[in-house]
C-alpha atoms as a PDB file:
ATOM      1  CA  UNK A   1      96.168  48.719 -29.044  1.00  0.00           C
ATOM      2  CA  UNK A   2      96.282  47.146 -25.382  1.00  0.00           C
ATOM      3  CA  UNK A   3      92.343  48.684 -25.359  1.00  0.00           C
ATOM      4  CA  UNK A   4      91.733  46.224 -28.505  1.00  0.00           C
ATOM      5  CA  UNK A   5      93.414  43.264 -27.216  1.00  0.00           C
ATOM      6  CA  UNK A   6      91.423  43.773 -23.618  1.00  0.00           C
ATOM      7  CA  UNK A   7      87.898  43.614 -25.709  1.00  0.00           C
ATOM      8  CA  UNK A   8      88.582  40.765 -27.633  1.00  0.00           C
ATOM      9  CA  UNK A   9      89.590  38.714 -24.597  1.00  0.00           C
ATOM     10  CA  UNK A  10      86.698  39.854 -23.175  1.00  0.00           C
ATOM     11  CA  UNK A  11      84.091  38.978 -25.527  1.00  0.00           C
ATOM     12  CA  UNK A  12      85.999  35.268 -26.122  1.00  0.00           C
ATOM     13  CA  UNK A  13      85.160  34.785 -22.546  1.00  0.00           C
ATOM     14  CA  UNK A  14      81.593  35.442 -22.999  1.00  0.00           C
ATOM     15  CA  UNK A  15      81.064  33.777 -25.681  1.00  0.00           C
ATOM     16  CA  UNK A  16      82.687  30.192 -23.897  1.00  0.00           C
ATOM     17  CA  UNK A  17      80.031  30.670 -21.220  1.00  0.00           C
ATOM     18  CA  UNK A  18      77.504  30.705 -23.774  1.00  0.00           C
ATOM     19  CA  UNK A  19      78.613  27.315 -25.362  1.00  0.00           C
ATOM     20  CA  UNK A  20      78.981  26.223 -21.741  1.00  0.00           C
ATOM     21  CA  UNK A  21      75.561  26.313 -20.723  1.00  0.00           C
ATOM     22  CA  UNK A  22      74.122  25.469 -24.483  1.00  0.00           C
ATOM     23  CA  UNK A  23      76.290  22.469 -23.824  1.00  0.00           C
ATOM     24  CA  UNK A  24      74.924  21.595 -19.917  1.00  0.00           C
ATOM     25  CA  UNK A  25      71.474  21.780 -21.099  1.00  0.00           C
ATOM     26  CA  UNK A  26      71.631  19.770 -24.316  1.00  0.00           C
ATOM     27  CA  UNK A  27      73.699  17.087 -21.829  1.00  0.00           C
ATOM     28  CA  UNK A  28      71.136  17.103 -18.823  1.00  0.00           C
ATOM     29  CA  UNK A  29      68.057  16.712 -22.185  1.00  0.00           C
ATOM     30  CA  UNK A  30      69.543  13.729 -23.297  1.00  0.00           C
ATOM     31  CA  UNK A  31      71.014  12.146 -20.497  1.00  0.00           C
ATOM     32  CA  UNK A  32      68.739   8.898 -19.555  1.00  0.00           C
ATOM     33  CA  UNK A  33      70.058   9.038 -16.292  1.00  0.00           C
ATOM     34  CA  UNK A  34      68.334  11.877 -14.936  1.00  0.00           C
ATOM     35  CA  UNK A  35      64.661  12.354 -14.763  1.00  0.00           C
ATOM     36  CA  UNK A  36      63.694  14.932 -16.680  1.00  0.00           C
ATOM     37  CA  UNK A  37      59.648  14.605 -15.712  1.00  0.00           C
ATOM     38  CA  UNK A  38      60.354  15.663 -12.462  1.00  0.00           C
ATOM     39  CA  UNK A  39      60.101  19.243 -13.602  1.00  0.00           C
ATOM     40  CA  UNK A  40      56.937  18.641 -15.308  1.00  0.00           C
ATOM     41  CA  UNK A  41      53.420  20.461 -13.832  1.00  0.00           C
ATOM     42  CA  UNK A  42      50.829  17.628 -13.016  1.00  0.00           C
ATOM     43  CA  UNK A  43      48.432  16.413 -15.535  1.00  0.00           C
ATOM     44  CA  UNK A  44      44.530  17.229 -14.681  1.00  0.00           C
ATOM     45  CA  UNK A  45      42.694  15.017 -11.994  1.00  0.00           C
ATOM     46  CA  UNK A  46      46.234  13.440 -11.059  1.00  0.00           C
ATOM     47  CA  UNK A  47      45.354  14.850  -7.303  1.00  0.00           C
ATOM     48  CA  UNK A  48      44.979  12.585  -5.178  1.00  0.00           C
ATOM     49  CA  UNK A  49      41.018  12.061  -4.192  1.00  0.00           C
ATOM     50  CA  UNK A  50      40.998  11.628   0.051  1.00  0.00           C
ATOM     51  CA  UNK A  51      37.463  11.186  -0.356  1.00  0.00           C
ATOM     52  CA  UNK A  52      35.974   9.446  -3.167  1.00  0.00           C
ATOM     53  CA  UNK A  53      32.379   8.658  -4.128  1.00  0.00           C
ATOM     54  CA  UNK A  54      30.580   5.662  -2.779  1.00  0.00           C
ATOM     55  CA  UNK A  55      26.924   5.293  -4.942  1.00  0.00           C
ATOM     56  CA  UNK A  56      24.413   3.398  -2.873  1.00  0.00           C
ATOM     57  CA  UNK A  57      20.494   3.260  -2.981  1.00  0.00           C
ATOM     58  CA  UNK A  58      17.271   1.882  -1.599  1.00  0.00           C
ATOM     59  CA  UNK A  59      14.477   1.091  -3.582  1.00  0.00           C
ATOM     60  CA  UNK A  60      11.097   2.447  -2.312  1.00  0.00           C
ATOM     61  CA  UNK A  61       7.754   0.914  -3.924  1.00  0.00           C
ATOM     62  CA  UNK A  62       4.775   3.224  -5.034  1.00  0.00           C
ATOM     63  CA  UNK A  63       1.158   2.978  -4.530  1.00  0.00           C
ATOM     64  CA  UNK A  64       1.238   0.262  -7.395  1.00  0.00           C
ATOM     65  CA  UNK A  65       2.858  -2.596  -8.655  1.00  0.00           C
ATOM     66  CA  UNK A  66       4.166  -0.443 -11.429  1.00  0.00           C
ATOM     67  CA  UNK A  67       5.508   2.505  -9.598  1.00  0.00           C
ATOM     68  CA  UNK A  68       9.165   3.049  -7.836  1.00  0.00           C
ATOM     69  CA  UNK A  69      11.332   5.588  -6.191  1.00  0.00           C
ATOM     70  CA  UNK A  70      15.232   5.418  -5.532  1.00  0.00           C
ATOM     71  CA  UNK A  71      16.240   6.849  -2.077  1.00  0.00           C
ATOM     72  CA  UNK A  72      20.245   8.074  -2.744  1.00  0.00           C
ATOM     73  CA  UNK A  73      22.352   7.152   0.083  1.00  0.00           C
ATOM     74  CA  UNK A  74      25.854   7.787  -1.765  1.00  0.00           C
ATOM     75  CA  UNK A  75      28.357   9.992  -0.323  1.00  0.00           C
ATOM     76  CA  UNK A  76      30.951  12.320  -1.593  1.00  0.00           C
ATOM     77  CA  UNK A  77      29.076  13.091  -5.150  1.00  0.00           C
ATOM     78  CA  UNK A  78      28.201  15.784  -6.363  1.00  0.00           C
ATOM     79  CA  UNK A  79      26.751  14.356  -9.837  1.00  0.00           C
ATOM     80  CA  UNK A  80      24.329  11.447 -10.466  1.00  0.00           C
ATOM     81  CA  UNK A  81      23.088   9.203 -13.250  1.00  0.00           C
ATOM     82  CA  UNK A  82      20.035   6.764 -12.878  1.00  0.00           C
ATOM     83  CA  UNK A  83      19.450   4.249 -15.239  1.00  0.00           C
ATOM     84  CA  UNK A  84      16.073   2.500 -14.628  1.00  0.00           C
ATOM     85  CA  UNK A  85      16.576  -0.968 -16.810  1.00  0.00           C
ATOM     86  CA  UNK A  86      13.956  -0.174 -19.360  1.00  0.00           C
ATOM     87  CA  UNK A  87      15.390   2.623 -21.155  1.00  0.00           C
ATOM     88  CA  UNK A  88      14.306   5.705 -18.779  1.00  0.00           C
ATOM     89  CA  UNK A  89      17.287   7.667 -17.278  1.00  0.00           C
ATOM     90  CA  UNK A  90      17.884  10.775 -15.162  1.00  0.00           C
ATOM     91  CA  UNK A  91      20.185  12.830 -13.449  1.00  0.00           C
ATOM     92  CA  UNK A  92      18.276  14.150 -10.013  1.00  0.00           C
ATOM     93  CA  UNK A  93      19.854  13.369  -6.659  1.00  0.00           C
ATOM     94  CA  UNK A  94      16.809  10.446  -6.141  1.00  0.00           C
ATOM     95  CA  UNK A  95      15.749   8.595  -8.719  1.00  0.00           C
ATOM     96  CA  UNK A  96      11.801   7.706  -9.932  1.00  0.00           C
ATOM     97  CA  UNK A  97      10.113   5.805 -12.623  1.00  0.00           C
ATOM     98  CA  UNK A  98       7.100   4.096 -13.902  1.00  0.00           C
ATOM     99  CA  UNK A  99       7.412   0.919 -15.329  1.00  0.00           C
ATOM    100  CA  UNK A 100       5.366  -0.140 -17.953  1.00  0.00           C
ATOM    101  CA  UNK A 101       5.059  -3.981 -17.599  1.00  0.00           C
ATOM    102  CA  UNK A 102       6.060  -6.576 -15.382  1.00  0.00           C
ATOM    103  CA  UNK A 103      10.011  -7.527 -15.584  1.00  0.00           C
ATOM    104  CA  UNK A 104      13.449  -8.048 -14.186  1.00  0.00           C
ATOM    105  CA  UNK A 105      15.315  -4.479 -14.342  1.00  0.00           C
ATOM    106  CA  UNK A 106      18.799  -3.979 -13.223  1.00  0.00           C
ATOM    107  CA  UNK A 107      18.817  -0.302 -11.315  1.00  0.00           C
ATOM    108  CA  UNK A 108      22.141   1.721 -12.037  1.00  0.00           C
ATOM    109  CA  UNK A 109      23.286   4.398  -9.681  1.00  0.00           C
ATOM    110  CA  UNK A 110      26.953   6.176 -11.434  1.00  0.00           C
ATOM    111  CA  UNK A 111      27.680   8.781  -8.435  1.00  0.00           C
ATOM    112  CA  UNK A 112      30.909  11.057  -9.493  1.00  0.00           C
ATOM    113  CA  UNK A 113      32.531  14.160  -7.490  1.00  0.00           C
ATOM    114  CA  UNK A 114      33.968  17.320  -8.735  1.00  0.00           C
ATOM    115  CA  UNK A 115      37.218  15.674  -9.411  1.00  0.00           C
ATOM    116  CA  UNK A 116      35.992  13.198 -11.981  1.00  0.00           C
ATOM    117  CA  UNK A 117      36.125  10.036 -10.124  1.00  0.00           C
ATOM    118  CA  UNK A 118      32.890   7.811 -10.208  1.00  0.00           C
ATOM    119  CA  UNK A 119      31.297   5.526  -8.257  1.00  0.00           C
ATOM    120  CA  UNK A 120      28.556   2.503  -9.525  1.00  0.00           C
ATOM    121  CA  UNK A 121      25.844   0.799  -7.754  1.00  0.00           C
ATOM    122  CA  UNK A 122      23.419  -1.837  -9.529  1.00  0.00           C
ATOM    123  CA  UNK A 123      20.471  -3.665  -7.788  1.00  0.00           C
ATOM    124  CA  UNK A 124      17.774  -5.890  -9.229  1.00  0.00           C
ATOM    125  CA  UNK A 125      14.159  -4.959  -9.348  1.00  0.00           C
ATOM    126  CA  UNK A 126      11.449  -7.558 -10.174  1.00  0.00           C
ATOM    127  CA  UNK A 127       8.418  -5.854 -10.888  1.00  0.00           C
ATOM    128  CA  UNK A 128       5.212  -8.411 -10.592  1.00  0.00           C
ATOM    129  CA  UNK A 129       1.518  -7.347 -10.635  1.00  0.00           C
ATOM    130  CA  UNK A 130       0.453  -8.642  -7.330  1.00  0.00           C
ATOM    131  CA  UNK A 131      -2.170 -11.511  -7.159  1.00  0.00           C
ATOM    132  CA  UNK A 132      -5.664  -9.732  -6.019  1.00  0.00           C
ATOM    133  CA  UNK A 133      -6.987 -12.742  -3.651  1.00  0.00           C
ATOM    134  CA  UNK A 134     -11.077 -13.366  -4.099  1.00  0.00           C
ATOM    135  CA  UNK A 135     -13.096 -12.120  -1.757  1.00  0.00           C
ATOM    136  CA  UNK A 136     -14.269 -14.187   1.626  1.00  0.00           C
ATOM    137  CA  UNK A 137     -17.164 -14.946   1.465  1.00  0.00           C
ATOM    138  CA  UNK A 138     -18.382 -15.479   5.521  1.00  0.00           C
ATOM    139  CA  UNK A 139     -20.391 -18.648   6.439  1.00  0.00           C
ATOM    140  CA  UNK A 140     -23.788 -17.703   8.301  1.00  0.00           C
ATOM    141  CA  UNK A 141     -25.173 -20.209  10.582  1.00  0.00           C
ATOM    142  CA  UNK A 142     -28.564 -21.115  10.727  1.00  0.00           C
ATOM    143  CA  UNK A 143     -29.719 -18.660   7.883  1.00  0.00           C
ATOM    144  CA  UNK A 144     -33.180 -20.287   7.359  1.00  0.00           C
ATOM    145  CA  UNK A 145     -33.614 -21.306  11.256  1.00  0.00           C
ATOM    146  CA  UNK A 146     -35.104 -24.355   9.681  1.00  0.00           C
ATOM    147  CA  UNK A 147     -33.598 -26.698  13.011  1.00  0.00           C
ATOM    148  CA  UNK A 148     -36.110 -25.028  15.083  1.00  0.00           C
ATOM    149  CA  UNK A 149     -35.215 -24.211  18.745  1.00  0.00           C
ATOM    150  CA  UNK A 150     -32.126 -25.222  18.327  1.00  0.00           C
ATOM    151  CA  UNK A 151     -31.648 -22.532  15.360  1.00  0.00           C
ATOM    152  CA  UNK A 152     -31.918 -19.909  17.890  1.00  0.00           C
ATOM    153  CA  UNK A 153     -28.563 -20.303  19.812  1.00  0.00           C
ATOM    154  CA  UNK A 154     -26.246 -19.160  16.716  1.00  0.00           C
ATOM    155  CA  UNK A 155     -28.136 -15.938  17.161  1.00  0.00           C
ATOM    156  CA  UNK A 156     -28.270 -14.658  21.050  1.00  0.00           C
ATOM    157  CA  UNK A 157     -26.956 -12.107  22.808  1.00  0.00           C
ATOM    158  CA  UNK A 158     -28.401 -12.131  26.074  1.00  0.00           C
ATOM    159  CA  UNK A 159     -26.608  -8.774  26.555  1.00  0.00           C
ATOM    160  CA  UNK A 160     -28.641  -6.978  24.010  1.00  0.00           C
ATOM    161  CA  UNK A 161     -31.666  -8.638  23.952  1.00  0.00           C
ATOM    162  CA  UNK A 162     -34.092 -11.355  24.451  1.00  0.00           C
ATOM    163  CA  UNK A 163     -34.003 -14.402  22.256  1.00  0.00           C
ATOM    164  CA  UNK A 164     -35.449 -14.934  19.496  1.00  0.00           C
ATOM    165  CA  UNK A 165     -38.896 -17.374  18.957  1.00  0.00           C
ATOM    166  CA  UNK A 166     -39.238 -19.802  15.758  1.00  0.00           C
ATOM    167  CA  UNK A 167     -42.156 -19.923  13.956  1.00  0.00           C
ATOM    168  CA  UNK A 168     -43.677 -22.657  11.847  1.00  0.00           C
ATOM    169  CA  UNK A 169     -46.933 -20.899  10.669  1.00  0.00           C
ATOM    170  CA  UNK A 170     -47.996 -20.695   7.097  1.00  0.00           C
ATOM    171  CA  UNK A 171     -46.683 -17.969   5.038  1.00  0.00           C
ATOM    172  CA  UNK A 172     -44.569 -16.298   7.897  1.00  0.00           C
ATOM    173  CA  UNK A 173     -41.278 -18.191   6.607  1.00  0.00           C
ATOM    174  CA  UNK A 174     -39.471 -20.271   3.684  1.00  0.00           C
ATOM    175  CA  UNK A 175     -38.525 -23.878   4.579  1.00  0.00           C
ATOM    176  CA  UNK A 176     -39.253 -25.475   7.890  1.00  0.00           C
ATOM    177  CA  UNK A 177     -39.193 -22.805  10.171  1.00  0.00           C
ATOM    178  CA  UNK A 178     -38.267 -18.865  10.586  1.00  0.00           C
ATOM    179  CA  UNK A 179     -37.235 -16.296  13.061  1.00  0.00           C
ATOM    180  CA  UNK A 180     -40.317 -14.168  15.074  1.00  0.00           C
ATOM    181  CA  UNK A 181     -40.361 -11.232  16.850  1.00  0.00           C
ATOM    182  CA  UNK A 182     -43.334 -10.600  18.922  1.00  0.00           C
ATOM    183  CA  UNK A 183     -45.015  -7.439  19.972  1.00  0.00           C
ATOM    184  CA  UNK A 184     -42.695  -5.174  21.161  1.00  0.00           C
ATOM    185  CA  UNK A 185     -42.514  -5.335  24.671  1.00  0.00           C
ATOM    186  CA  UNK A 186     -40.446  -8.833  24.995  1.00  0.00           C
ATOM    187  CA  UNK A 187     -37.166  -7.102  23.221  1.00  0.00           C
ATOM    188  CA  UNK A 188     -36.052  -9.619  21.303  1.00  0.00           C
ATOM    189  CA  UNK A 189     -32.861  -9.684  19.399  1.00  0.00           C
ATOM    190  CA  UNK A 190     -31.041 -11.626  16.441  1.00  0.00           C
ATOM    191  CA  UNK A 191     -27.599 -11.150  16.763  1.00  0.00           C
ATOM    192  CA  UNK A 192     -25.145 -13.289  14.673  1.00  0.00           C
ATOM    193  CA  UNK A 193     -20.903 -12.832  14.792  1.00  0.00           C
ATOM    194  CA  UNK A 194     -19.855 -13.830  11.149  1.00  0.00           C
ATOM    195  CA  UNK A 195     -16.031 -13.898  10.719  1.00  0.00           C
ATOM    196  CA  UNK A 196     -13.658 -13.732   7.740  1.00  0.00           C
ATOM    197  CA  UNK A 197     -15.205 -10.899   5.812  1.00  0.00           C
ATOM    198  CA  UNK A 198     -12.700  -9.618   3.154  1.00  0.00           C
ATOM    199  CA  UNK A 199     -11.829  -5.642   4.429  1.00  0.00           C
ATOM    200  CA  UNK A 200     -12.880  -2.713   2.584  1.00  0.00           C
ATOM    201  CA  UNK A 201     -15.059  -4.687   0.544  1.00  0.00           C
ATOM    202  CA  UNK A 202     -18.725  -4.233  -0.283  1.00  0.00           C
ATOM    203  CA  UNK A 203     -21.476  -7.108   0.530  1.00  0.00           C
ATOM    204  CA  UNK A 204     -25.153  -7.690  -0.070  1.00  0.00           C
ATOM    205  CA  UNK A 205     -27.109  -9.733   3.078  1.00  0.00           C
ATOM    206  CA  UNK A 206     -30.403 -10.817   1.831  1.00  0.00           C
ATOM    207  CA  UNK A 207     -33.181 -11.840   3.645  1.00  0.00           C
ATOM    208  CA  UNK A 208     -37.417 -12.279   3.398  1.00  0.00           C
ATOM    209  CA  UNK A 209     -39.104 -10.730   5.956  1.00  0.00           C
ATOM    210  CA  UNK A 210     -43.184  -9.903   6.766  1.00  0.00           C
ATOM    211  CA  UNK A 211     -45.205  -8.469   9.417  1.00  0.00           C
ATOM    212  CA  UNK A 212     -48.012  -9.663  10.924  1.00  0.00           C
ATOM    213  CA  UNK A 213     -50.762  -6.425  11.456  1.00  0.00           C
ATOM    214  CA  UNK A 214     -52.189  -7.361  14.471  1.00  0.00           C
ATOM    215  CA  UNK A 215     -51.629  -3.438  16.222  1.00  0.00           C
ATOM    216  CA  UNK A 216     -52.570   0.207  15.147  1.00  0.00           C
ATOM    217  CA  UNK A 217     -49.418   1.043  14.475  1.00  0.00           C
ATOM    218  CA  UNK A 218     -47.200   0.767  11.617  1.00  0.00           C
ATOM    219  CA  UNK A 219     -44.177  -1.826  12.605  1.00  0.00           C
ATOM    220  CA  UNK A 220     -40.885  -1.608  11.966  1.00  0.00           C
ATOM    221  CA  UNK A 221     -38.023  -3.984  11.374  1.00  0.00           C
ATOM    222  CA  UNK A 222     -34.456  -3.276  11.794  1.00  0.00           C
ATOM    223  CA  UNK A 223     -31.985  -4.673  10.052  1.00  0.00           C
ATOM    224  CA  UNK A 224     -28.055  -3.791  10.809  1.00  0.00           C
ATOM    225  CA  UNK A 225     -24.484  -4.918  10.668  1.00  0.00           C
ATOM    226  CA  UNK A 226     -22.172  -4.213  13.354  1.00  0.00           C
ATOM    227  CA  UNK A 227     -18.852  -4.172  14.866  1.00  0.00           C
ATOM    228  CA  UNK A 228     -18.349  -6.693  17.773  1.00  0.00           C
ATOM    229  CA  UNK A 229     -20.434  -5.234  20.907  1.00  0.00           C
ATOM    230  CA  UNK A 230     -22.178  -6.509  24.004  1.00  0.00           C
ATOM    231  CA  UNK A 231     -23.311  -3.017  24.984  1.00  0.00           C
ATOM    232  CA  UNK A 232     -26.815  -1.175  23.619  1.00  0.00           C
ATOM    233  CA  UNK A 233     -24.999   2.213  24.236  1.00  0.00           C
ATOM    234  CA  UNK A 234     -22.146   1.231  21.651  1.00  0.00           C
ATOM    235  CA  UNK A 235     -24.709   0.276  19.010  1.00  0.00           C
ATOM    236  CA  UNK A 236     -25.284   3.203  16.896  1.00  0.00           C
ATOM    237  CA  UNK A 237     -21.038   4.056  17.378  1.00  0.00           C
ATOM    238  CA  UNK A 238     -20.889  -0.018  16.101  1.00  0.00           C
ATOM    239  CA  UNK A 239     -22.599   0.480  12.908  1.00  0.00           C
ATOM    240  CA  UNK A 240     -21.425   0.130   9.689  1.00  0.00           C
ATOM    241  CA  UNK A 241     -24.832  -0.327   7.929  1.00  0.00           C
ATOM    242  CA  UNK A 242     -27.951  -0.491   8.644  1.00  0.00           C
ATOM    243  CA  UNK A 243     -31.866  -0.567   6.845  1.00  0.00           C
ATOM    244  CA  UNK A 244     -35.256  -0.156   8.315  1.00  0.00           C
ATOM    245  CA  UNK A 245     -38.438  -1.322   6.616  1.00  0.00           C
ATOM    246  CA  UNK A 246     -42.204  -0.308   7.448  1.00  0.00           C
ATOM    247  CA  UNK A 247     -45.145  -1.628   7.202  1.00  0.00           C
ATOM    248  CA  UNK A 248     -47.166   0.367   5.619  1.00  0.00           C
ATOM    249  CA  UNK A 249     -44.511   0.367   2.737  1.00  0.00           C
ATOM    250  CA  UNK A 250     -43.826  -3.260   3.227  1.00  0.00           C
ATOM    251  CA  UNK A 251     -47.698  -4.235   3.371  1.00  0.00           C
ATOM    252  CA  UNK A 252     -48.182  -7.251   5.333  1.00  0.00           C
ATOM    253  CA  UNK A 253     -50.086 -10.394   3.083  1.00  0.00           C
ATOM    254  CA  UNK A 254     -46.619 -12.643   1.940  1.00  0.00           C
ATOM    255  CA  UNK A 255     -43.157 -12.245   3.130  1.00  0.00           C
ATOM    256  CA  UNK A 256     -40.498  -9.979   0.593  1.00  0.00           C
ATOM    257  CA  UNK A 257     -37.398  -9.681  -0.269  1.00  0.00           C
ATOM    258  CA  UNK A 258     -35.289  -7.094   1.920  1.00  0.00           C
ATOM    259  CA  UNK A 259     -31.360  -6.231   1.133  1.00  0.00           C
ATOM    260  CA  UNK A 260     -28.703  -4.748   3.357  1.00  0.00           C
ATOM    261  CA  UNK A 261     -25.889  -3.314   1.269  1.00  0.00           C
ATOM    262  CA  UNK A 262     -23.242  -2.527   3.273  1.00  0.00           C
ATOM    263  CA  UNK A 263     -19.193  -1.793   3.314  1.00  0.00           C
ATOM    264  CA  UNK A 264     -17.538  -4.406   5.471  1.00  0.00           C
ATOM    265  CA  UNK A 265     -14.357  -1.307   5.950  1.00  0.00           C
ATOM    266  CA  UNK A 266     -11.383  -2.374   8.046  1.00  0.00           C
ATOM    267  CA  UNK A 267     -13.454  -5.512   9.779  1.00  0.00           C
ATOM    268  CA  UNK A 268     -12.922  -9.041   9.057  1.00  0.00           C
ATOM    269  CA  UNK A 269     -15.511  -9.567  11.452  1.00  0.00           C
ATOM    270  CA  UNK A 270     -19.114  -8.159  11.357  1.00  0.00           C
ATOM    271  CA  UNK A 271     -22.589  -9.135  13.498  1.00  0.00           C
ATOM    272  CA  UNK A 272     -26.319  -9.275  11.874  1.00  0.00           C
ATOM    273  CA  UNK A 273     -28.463  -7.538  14.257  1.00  0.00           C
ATOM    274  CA  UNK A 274     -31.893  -6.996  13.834  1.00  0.00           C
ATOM    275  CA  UNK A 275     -34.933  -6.513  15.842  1.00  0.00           C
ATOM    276  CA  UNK A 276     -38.655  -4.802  15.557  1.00  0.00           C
ATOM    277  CA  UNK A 277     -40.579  -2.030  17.253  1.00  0.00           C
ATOM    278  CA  UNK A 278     -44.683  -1.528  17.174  1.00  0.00           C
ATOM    279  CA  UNK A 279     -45.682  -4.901  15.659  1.00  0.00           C
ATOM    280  CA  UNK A 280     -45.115  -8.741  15.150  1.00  0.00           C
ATOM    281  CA  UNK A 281     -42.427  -9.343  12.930  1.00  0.00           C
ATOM    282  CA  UNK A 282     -40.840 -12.316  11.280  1.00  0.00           C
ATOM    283  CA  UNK A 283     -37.324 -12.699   8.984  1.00  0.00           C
ATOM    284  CA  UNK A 284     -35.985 -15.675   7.364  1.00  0.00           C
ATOM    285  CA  UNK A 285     -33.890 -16.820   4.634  1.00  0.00           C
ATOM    286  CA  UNK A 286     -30.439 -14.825   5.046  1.00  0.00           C
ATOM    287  CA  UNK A 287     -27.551 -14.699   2.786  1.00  0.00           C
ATOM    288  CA  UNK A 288     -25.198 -12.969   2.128  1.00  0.00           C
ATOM    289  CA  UNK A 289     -22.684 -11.981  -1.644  1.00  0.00           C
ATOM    290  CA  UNK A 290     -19.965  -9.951  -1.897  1.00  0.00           C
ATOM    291  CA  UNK A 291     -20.596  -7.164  -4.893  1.00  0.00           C
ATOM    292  CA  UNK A 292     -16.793  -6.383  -6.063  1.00  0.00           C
END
């Protein structure tokens, strides 16, 4: 009997513990008072980000108008969005695109790191075909020689040559006068520093020239455009085109038409130099076009 009694007490106080803590935990549940979150885990991306992303960019123009690349300069991403303004998008680290007309486009950099967090940059890009300017064309002095002696100072060069003589006989010029080279053996030079040549653009000089046939041999007349010299030895090094005509392809009864074409390169500067070898020549009439 006593064994009987002992297990019923026994179990009573077991089950009273049981209601005990059933009770505490319902109480702490519904008690406002005490903060019941503070046992929660933490939601995703609530860590704190030390470093976030900072999206940055520089804009980098192309060999046209039309053409642009983005240099990235954010830090702490990991992921990256362009957005170009007209539509185009992508997602390398630096950007590129082709635009296909002239505009305002707003440039859109969204950087974002592992943990979510992004980062925006926006810049303005006006795109504007560029205004070709014509070409120059350059001003030669005394093309026709037609003041005479005094023609002849526009075109020395003591340095490579002798002067040149005018001439005033019949059929040797157009005008009132033109340029003569005797028989070789005087050395004398036209040479003529022209400024404000376009660069990298190609010209035509045009001139009338004859010879006079009063040697054996067939003349020749030289016709070149150079870089700024005073020195024979640099004259071949200086040239950036040159034509020779002969006589016996030339003939020698009425003055012709002779052309230089030439590339003007990086020179906004250029000389006309010309001068004969094995018989009397004569040249008049220069002028000069650009061709593109």
């Amino acid at each position: 009997m006593k064994n009987i009694n002992r297990l019923e007490k026994f179990v009573s106080q077991k089950l009273m513990i049981i209601v005990l803590l059933i009770t505490c935990s319902v109480t702490v549940a519904c008690d406002p008072s005490i903060d019941s979150l503070a046992f929660d885990l933490p939601d995703a991306n609530s860590q704190e980000d030390l470093t976030p992303p900072s999206a940055l960019f520089s804009i980098i123009e192309g060999n046209d108008y039309l053409t642009y690349s983005f240099s990235n300069q954010s830090v702490s991403a990991t992921m990256y969005l362009w957005e170009y303004g007209d539509g185009n998008s992508s997602t390398g680290v630096d950007g590129a695109n082709i635009y296909s007309e002239e505009g305002t486009y707003t440039i859109t950099l969204t950087a974002t790191d592992n943990l979510g967090v992004s980062s925006t940059y926006t810049a303005e890009l006006v795109v504007v075909e560029p205004e070709i300017p014509p070409t120059l064309i350059p001003v030669i002095l005394e093309p026709g020689f037609d003041n005479g002696n005094d023609s002849r100072d526009v075109w020395r060069n003591s340095s490579l040559g002798g002067v040149i003589q005018i001439t005033g006989s019949s059929g040797y010029h157009e005008g009132n006068n033109g340029a003569k080279l005797p028989d070789p053996g005087s050395d004398r030079i036209g040479y003529q520093l022209i400024s404000e040549f376009t660069p990298n653009k190609t010209y035509s000089l045009t001139f009338k020239y004859r010879f006079k046939n009063d040697t054996d041999d067939n003349g020749l007349l030289h016709v070149s455009m150079l870089t700024e010299t005073n020195d024979p030895a640099d004259i071949a090094a200086n040239t950036v085109g040159a034509i020779t005509f002969s006589e016996d392809v030339a003939g020698v009864d009425d003055l012709i038409s002779g052309t230089l074409v030439f590339n003007s390169g990086a020179n906004s500067s250029l000389a006309i130099f010309f001068y004969n070898e094995f018989d009397e020549s004569y040249i008049d009439s220069f002028e000069i076009e650009a061709l593109d």
